[in-house]
Protein backbone atom coordinates (compact mmCIF):
# COMPACT_ATOMS: atom_id res chain seq x y z
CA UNK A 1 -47.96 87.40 -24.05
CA UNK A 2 -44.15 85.87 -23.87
CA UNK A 3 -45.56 82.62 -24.33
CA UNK A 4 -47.07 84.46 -27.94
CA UNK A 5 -44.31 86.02 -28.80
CA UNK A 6 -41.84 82.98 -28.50
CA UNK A 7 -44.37 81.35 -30.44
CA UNK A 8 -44.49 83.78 -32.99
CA UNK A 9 -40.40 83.62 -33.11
CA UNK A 10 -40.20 79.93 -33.14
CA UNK A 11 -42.84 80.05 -35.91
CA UNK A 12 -40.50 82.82 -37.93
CA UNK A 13 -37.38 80.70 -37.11
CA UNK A 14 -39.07 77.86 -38.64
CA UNK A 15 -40.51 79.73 -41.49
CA UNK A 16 -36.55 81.13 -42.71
CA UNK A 17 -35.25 77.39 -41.68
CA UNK A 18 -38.04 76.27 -44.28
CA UNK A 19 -37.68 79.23 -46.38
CA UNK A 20 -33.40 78.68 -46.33
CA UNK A 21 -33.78 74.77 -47.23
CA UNK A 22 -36.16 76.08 -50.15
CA UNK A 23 -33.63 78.84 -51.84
CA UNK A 24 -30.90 75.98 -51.53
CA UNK A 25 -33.29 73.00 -53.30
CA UNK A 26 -33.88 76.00 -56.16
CA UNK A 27 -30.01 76.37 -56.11
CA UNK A 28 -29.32 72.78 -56.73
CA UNK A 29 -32.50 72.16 -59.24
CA UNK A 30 -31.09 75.83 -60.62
CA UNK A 31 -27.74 74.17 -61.23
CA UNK A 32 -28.39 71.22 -61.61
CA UNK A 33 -30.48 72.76 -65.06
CA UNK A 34 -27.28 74.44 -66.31
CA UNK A 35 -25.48 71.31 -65.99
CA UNK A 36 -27.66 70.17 -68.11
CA UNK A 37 -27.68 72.96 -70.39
CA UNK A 38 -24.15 72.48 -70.93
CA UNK A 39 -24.47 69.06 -71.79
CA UNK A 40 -27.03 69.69 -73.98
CA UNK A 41 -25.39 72.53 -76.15
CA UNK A 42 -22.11 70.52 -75.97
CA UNK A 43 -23.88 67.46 -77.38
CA UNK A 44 -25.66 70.25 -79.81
CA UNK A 45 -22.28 71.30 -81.05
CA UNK A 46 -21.09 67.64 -82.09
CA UNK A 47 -24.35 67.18 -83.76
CA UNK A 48 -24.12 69.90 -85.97
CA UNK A 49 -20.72 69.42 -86.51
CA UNK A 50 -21.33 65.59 -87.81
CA UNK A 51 -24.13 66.94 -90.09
CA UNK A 52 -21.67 69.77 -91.56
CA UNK A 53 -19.34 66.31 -92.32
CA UNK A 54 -22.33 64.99 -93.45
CA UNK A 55 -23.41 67.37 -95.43
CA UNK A 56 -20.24 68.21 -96.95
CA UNK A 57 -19.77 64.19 -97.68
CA UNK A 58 -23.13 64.33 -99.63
CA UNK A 59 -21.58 67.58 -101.87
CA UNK A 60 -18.33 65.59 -102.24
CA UNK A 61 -20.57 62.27 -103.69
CA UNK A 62 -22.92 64.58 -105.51
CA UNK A 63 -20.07 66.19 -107.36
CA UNK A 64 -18.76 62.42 -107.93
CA UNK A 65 -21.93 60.80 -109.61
CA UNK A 66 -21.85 63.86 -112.03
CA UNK A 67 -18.46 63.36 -112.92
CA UNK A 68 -18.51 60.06 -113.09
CA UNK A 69 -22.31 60.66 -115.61
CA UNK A 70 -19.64 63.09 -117.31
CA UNK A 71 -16.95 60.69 -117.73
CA UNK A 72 -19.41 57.78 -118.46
CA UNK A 73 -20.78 60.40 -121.83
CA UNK A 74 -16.82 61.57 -122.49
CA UNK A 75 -16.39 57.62 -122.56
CA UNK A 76 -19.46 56.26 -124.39
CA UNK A 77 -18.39 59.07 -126.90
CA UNK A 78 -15.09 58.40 -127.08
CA UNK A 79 -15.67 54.61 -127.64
CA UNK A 80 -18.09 56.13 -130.40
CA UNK A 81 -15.01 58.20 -132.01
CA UNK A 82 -12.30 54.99 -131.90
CA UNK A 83 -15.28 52.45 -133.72
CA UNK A 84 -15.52 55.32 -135.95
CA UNK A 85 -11.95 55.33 -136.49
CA UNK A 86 -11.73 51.99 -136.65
CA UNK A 87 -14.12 51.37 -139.47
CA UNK A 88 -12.30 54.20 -141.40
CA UNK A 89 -9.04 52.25 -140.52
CA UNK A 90 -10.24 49.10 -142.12
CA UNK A 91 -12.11 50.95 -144.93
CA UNK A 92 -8.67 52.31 -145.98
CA UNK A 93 -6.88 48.53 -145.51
CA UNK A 94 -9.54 46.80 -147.58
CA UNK A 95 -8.77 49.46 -150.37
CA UNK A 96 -4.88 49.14 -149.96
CA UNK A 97 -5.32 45.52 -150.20
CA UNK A 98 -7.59 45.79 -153.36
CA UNK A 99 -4.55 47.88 -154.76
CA UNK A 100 -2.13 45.33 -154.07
CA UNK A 101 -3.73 42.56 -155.73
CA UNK A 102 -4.41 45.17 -158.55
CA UNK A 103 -0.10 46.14 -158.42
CA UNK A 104 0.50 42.39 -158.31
CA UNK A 105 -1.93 41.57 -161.26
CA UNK A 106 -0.70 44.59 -163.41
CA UNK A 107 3.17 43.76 -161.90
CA UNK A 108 2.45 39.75 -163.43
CA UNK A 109 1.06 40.60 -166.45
CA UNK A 110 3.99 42.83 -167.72
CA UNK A 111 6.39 40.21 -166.59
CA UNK A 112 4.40 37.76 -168.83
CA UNK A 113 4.24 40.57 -171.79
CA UNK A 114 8.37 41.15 -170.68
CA UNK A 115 8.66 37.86 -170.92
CA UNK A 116 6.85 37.23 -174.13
CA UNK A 117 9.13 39.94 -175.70
């Protein structure tokens, strides 16, 4: 019967020896899994933080293209404005240079009559 019940205490020493190096391997796999946990929403954090950059980056060339599409319209009209200008310009020089050589015909022909006087 002793011979049993040392058994039967070896056997339960053994089973909490077995049962002790089982709680500590959960431990370790345990923490081992919030290690990498942490790593994981660490490297989560910079992620999202690059695609915030990112995405603000995009916003920031979106708005550029349209003002540049703006500018590129303000411009195309503007060069549109200044040809039309500039045809009105020499419009008006062609007619001032018609009415000089009109002056300076009228301006020789009553020197001639002046002269014939």
């Amino acid at each position: 019967m002793q011979k049993l019940r040392r058994d039967l205490e070896e056997q339960a020493m053994q089973s909490e020896g077995q049962i002790a190096a089982l709680r500590k391997k959960a431990q370790d796999a345990a923490n081992e899994m919030a290690d990498q946990i942490d790593q994981l929403q660490k490297a989560k954090g910079r992620v999202e933080k690059e695609k915030a950059q990112l995405k603000a980056e995009i916003a920031d060339l979106q708005d550029q293209v349209v003002n540049a599409g703006k500018k590129g319209g303000m411009s195309e009209k503007m060069s549109k404005q200044v040809e039309a200008q500039i045809s009105d310009l020499n419009a008006r020089l062609d007619e001032s240079t018609r009415t000089l050589q009109d002056l300076a015909a009228t301006k020789a022909r009553l020197q001639v009559t002046i002269g014939l006087c």
